[in-house]
Structure formats: structure tokens, C-alpha cells
Protein backbone atom coordinates (compact mmCIF):
# COMPACT_ATOMS: atom_id res chain seq x y z
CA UNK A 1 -8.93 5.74 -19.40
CA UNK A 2 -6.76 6.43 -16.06
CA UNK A 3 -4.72 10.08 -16.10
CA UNK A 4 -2.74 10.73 -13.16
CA UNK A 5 -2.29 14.30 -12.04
CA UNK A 6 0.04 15.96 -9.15
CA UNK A 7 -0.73 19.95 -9.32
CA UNK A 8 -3.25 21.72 -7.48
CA UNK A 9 -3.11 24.24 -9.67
CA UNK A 10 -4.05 24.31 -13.32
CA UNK A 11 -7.14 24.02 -15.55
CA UNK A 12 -9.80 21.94 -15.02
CA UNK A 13 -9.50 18.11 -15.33
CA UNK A 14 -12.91 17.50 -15.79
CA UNK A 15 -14.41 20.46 -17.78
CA UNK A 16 -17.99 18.65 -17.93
CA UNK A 17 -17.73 17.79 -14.74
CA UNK A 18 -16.54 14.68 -12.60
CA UNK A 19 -18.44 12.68 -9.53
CA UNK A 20 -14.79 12.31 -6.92
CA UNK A 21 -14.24 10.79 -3.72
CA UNK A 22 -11.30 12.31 -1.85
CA UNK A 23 -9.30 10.15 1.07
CA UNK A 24 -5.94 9.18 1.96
CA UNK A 25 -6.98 5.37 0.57
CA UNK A 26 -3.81 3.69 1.92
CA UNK A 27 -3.78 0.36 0.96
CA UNK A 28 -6.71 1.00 -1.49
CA UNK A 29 -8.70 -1.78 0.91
CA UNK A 30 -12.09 -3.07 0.48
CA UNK A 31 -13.98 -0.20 1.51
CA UNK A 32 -12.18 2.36 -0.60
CA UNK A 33 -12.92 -0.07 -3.58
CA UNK A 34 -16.32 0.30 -2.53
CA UNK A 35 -15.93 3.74 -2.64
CA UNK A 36 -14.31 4.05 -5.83
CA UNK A 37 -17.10 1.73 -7.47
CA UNK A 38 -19.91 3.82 -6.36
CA UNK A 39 -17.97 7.23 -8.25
CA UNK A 40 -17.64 5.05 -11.32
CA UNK A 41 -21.13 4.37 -11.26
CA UNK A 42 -22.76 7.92 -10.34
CA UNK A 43 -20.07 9.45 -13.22
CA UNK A 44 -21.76 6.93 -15.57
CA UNK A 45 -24.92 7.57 -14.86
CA UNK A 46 -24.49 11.26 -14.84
CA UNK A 47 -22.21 11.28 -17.67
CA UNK A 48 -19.18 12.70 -16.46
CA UNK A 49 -15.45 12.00 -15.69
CA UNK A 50 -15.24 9.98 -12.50
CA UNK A 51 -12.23 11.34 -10.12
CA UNK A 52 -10.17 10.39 -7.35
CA UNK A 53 -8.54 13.06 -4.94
CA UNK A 54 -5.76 12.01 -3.07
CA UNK A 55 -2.13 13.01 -0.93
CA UNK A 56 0.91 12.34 -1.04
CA UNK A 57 2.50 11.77 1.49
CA UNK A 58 -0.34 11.12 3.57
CA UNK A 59 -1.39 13.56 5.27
CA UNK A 60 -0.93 11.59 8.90
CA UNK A 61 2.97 10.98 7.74
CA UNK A 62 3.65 14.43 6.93
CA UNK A 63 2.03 15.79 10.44
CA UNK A 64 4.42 13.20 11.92
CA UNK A 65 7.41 15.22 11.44
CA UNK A 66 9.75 12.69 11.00
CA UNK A 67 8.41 10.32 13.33
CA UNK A 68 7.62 6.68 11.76
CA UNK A 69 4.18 5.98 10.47
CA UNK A 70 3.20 2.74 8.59
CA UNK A 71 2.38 2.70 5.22
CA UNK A 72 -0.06 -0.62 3.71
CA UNK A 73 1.22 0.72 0.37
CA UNK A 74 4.26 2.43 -1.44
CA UNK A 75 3.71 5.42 -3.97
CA UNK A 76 4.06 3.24 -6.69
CA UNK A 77 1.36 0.07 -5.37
CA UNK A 78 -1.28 3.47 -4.39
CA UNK A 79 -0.82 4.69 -7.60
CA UNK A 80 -1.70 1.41 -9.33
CA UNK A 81 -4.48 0.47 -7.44
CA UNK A 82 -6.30 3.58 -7.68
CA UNK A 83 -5.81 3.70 -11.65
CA UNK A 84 -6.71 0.19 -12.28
CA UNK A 85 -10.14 1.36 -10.88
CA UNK A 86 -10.50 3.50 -13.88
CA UNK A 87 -10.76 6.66 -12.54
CA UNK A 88 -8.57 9.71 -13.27
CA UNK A 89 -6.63 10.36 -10.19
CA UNK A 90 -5.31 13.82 -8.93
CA UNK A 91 -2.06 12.85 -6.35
CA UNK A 92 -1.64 16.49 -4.39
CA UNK A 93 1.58 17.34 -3.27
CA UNK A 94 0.69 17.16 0.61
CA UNK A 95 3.07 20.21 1.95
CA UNK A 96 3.15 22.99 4.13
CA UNK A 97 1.13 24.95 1.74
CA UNK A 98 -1.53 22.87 1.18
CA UNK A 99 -1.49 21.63 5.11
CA UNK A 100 -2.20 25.51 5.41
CA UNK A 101 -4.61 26.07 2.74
CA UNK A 102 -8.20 26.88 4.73
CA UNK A 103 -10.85 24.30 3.65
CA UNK A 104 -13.04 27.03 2.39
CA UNK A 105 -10.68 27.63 -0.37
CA UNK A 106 -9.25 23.76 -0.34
CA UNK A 107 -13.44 23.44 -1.97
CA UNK A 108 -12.95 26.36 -4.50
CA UNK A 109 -9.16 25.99 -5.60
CA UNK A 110 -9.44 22.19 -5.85
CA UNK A 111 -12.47 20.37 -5.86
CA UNK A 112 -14.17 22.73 -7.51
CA UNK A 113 -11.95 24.22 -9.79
CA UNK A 114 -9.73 21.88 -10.44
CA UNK A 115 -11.59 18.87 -10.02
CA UNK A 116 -14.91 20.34 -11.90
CA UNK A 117 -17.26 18.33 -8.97
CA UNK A 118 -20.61 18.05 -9.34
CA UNK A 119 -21.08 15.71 -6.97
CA UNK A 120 -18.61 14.34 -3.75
CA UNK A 121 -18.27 11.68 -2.20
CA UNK A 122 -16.54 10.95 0.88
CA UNK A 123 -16.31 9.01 4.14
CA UNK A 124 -17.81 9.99 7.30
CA UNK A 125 -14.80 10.32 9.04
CA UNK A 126 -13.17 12.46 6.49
CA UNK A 127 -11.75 15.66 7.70
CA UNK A 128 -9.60 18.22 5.32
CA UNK A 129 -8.26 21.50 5.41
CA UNK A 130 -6.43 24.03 8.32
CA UNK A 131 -7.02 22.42 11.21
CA UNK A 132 -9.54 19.90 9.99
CA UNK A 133 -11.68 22.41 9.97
CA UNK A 134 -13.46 20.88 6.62
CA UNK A 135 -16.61 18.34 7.13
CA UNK A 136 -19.60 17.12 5.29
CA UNK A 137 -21.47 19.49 6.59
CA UNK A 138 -19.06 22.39 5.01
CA UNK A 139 -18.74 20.49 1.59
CA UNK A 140 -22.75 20.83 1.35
CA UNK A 141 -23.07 24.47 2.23
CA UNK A 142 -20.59 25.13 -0.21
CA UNK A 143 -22.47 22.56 -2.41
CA UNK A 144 -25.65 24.97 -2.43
CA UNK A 145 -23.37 27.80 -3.92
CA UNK A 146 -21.27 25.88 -6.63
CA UNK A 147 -23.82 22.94 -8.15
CA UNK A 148 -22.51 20.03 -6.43
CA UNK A 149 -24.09 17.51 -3.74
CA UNK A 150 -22.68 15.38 -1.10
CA UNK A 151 -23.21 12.21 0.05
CA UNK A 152 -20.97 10.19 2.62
CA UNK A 153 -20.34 6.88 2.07
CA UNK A 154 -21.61 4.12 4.52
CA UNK A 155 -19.02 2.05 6.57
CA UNK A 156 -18.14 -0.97 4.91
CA UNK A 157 -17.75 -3.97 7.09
CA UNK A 158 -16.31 -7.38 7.03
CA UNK A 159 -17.66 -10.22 9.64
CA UNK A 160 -19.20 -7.74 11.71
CA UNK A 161 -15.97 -5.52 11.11
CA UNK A 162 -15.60 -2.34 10.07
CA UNK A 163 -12.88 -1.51 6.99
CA UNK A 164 -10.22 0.86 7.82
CA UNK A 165 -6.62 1.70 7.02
CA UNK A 166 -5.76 1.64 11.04
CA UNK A 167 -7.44 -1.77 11.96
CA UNK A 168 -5.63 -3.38 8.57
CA UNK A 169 -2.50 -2.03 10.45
CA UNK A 170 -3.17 -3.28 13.50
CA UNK A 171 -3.94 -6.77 12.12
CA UNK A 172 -0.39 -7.21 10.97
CA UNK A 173 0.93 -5.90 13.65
CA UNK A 174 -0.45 -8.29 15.52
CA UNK A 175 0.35 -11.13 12.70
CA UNK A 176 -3.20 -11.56 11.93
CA UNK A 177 -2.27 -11.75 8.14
CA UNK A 178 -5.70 -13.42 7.41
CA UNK A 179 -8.08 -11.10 9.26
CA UNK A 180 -5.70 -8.41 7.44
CA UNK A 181 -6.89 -9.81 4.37
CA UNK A 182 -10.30 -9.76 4.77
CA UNK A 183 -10.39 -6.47 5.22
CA UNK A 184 -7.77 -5.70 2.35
CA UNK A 185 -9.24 -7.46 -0.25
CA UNK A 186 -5.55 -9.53 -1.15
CA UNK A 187 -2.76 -10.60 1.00
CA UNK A 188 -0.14 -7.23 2.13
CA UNK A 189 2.87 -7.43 0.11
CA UNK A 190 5.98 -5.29 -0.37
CA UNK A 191 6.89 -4.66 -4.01
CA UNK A 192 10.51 -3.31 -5.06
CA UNK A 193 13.69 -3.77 -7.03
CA UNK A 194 15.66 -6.49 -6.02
CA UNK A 195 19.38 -5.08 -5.44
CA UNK A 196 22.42 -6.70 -4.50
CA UNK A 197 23.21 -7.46 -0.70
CA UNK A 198 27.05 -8.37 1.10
CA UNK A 199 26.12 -11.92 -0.36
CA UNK A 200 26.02 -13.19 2.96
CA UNK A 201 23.15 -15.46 2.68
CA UNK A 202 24.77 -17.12 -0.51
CA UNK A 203 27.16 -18.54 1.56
CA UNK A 204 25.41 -19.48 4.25
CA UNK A 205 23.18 -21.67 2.19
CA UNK A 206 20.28 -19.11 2.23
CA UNK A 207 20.18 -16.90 -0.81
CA UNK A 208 17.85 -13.83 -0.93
CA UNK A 209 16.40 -11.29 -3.46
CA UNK A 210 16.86 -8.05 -1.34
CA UNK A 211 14.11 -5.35 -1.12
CA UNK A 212 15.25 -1.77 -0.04
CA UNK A 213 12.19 -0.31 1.47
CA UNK A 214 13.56 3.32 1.33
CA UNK A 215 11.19 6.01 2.98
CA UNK A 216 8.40 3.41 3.23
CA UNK A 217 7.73 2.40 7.07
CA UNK A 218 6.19 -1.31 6.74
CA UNK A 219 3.64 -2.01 9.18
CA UNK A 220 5.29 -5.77 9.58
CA UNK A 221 8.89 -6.59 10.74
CA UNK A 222 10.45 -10.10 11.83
CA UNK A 223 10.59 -13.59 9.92
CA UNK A 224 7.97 -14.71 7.96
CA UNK A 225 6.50 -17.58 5.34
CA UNK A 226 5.96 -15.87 1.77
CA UNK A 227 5.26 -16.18 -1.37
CA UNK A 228 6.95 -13.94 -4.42
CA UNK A 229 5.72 -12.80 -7.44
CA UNK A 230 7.54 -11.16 -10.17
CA UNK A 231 6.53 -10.65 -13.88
CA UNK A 232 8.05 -11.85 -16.69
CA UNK A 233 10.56 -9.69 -18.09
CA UNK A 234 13.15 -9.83 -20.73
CA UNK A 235 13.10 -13.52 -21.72
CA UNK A 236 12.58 -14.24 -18.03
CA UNK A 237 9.50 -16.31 -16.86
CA UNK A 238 7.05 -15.36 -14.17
CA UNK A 239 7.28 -16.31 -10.84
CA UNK A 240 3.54 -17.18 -9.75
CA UNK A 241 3.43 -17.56 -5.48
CA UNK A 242 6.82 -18.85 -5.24
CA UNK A 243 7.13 -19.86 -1.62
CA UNK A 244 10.12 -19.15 0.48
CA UNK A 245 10.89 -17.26 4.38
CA UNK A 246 11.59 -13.93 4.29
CA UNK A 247 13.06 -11.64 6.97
CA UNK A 248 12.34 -8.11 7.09
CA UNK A 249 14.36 -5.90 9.50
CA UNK A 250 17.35 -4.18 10.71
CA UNK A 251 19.96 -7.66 10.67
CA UNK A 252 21.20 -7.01 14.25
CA UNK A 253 23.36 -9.63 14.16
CA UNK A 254 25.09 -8.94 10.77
CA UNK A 255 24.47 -4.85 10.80
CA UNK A 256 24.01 -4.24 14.23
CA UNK A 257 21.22 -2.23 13.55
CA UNK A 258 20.48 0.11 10.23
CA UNK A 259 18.31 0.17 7.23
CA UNK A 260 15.31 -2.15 7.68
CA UNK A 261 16.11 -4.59 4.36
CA UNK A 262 13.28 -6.84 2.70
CA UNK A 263 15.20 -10.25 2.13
CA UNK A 264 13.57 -12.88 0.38
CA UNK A 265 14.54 -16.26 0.39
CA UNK A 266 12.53 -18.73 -2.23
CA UNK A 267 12.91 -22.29 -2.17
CA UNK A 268 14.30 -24.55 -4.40
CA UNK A 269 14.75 -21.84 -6.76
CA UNK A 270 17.42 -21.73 -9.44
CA UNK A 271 17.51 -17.97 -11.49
CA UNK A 272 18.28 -14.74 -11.62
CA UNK A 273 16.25 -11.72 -9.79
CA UNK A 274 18.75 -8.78 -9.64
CA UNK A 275 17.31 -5.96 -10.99
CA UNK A 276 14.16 -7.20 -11.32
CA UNK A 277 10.63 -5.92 -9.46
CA UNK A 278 9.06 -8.43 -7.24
CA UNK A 279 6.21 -8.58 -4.68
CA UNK A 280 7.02 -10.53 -1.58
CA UNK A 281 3.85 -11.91 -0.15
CA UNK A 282 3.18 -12.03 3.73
CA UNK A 283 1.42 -15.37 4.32
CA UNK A 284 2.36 -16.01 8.25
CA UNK A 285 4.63 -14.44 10.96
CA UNK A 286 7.16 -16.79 11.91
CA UNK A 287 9.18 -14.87 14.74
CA UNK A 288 10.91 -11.13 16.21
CA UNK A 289 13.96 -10.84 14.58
CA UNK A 290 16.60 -11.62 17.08
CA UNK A 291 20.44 -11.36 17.50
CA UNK A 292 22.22 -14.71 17.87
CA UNK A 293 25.68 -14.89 19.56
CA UNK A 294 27.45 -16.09 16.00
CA UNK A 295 26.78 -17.16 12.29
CA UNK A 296 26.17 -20.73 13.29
CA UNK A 297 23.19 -20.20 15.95
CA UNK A 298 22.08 -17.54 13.41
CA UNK A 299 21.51 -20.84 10.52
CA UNK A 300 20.36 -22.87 12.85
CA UNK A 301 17.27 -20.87 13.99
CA UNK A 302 17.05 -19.98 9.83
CA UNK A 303 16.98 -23.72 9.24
CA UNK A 304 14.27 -24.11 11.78
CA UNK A 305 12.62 -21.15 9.90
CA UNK A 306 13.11 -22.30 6.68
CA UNK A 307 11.30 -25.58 7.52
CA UNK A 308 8.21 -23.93 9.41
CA UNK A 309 7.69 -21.99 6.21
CA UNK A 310 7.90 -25.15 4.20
CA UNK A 311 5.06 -26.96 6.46
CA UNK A 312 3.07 -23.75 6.41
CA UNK A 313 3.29 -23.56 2.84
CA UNK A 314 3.06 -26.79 2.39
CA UNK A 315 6.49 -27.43 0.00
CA UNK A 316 8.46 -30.46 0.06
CA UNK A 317 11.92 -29.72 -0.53
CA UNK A 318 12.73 -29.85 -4.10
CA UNK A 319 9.20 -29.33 -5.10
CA UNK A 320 8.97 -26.62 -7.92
CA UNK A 321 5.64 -24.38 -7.88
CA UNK A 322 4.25 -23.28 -10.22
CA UNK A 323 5.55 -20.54 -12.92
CA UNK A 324 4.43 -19.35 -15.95
């Protein structure tokens, strides 16, 4: 059974003990899966709670101060992934007290009072407390005195690459959504609420289930070919892949610059999405967002868009996909 817990403080989670892995793990990608398999495995075999120990924010975000730093997942999508791989999951509060807390007593507090470890696995880059100051080689010192071992996880590559949160990241910011793949295990998608907009692409022809993306900073941002997904919900049916172009920006032309918005446009598709939860799909980057001189150059080019996403996706117009 998946438990999700956010203190540092507090009794024990695991009072006979747990096998963790502690990271980041945004994006939950291949080789955290990896990672996350092998805890699963060495907690059944030892008979004890397996655990995952993670931040929030990231630690990388909150050093930013302020400054934007790309996220492969939201809260919500980290939070799912990591308990659908059956593991209890403790979410710290990453703040100015814990950025502060010395590793030495990051091991005793947490991982091995809170977390009850008996044994820890991480990756080899993995660095944690004050100043980074924690290591494998600290965790096993420390080890010796509390009952727990250490073992660091081997890199996990992919065609000769090696899985990571930063090359994932710089895959789609390149528009390599495929290579991005690989290494993520499934296509990167943005999930959220769809709220309403100014109606503007209504009646223009192009109507669009708009994402807010709030704090999140996507790694992605221009026109692209999608597909949605959305489960069914109060007498509505599933939308399975739905193709359509999506644009995710600032709307220079319309806004002048502002909020980056998620808007979805799906073809051929007749229904109602407001207040609904959907995942928009990034299948291939069509252009930059751009500012055009007036509405009409501004549906042109989205005509031209809307038809290169049709021919990547390979939908006729008026074709219906499939939908449960």
C-alpha cells in the first residue's frame, strides 16, 4: 500500500525498518524506476517497508531564488508516479531549515529516525545536506554506527545514453520529443484543470481547453502536435490520444506578454472539457511562438499549424479517434 508523508519530524514510518532511495526523481524517468524497483525488491527480500525520500520543491528550484527552473513534472504527476511504484513516500518540505540542516544530522533526524533505514540506496551523483556536504561515503560511516548499508545505484542508460533529469530537459528543449522519451519511459505531458479563457479561439475557428501552469516552469514552449487524454468523469467518456495543436506560451500577440497558458486545441472534437483534468501530450514541436501583425496573419499561420499537426498525426479532417 502507498502512504504519502510531508514532515520531517515525527515517529517512525517504518518501525521494522524500510530499504529507501532518496533523490529529487523529477520526472520519475527510467532510471529512477529502476531505482525504485531495486528498493521494492531488497524490502521484499528483507522483509521490510520499502521507502522513497524525496523534496519538494526541488531542491535546485528552491536554491534558484526565484529564478526559472524547469520542472518534467508537477507536484501532483511526482506524487503519482512515485506511489504507483508501491512504495511509501516521505515528500520533505524543502526550506530554509532543512537547506540548513548539516547532513550529519539530515542521516539521524531523517533517514534514520524517521525513515527507520536499514539499508540506502542512492545514485552516485547524489549529494544532500549544508553545503552538499553529504556523500556515499558519509552515509556508510554513519552506516557502521546505526545498522544500515549503502549501495549506489549504477547509471542506467538508454542507446549508449545515460538517464538523467537534465539530459530529458535538454531533449525537449531542443524538440527531441522522441529521444526525450526514451529516456522517460512515456511521452512529457502537462496535466491540469481546464479553465475558461477570453474565448478568443472560439471565434476564430480554433477552440481550446486551457491549462494554467501556475508555479510550474515547463521545459517546452511554442506550437506543437498533441494528443489529450482525460478520464472519464461524471457521465463523460474518456478521451484516449485525442489529437489536436497546442500552443504553450505567453500569447504575444493577444496578451502582449504574461502568464505562460497551456491551450489545447483537439480536432474534430464536439464536448465539453471545462473543469475537467486533462493531460496534453507533446508528440512534435511545430514552431517559436511568434507575434503576427493582426488576427488574420495570426489564423493563417494556425491554419498552417493546424494542418502540419494533422499530417504528423496522421488525422483526416473529420476523422474521430478513438474514445472510450
Amino acid at each position: 500500500m502507498s502512504l504519502l508523508f510531508r514532515d520531517a519530524a515525527g515517529p517512525s514510518l517504518a518501525p521494522g525498518g524500510s530499504v529507501l532511495c532518496v533523490g529529487a526523481f523529477d520526472g520519475v524517468h527510467r532510471g529512477h524506476r529502476a531505482l525504485l524497483a531495486r528498493v521494492r525488491e531488497r524490502a521484499a527480500a528483507l522483509g521490510c517497508a520499502p521507502l522513497a525520500v524525496s523534496f519538494e520543491p526541488i531542491p535546485r528550484a528552491f536554491f534558484a531564488r526565484g529564478a526559472a527552473v524547469p520542472r518534467l513534472a508537477g507536484v501532483r504527476e511526482k506524487i503519482a508516479f512515485l506511489t504507483e511504484a508501491d512504495t511509501r513516500l516521505l515528500l520533505l518540505r524543502f526550506d530554509a531549515a532543512l537547506a540548513a540542516m548539516p547532513a550529519e544530522a539530515f542521516i539521524e533526524r531523517i533517514l534514520v529516525g524517521r525513515a527507520g533505514a536499514r539499508e540506502i540506496w542512492i545514485g552516485g551523483d547524489f549529494r544532500f545536506g549544508q553545503g552538499r556536504r553529504g556523500d556515499a561515503a558519509m552515509l556508510r560511516a554513519f552506516g557502521e554506527r546505526h545498522g544500515f548499508s549503502v549501495s549506489v545505484m549504477p547509471d542506467v542508460e538508454i542507446g549508449g545514453e545515460r538517464v538523467s533529469s537534465s539530459a530529458i530537459r535538454l531533449h525537449l528543449a531542443a524538440g527531441e520529443f522522441d529521444a526525450a522519451a526514451r529516456l522517460l519511459g512515456r511521452r512529457f505531458a502537462i496535466g491540469g484543470h481546464v479553465v475558461r479563457g477570453q474565448q478568443l479561439g472560439r471565434r476564430l475557428g480554433y477552440p481550446t481547453a486551457n491549462v494554467r501552469l501556475g508555479r510550474r516552469v515547463s521545459p517546452v514552449a511554442g506550437i506543437f502536435a498533441v494528443r489529450v487524454h482525460a478520464a472519464a468523469t461524471g457521465g463523460q467518456r474518456a478521451l484516449d490520444a485525442w489529437p489536436g495543436v497546442a500552443s504553450l506560451g505567453v500569447r504575444p500577440t493577444v496578451d502582449g506578454g504574461g502568464e505562460p497558458l497551456l491551450e489545447a486545441h483537439l480536432f474534430d472534437f464536439d464536448g465539453d472539457l471545462y473543469g475537467r483534468r486533462i493531460e496534453v501530450e507533446f508528440v512534435q514541436k511545430l514552431r517559436d511562438e511568434a507575434k503576427f501583425a493582426d488576427l488574420d496573419a495570426m489564423v493563417r499561420q494556425i491554419d498552417r499549424d493546424a494542418a502540419d499537426a494533422r499530417r504528423i498525426l496522421r488525422v483526416s479532417a473529420c476523422a474521430q479517434p478513438a474514445s472510450r
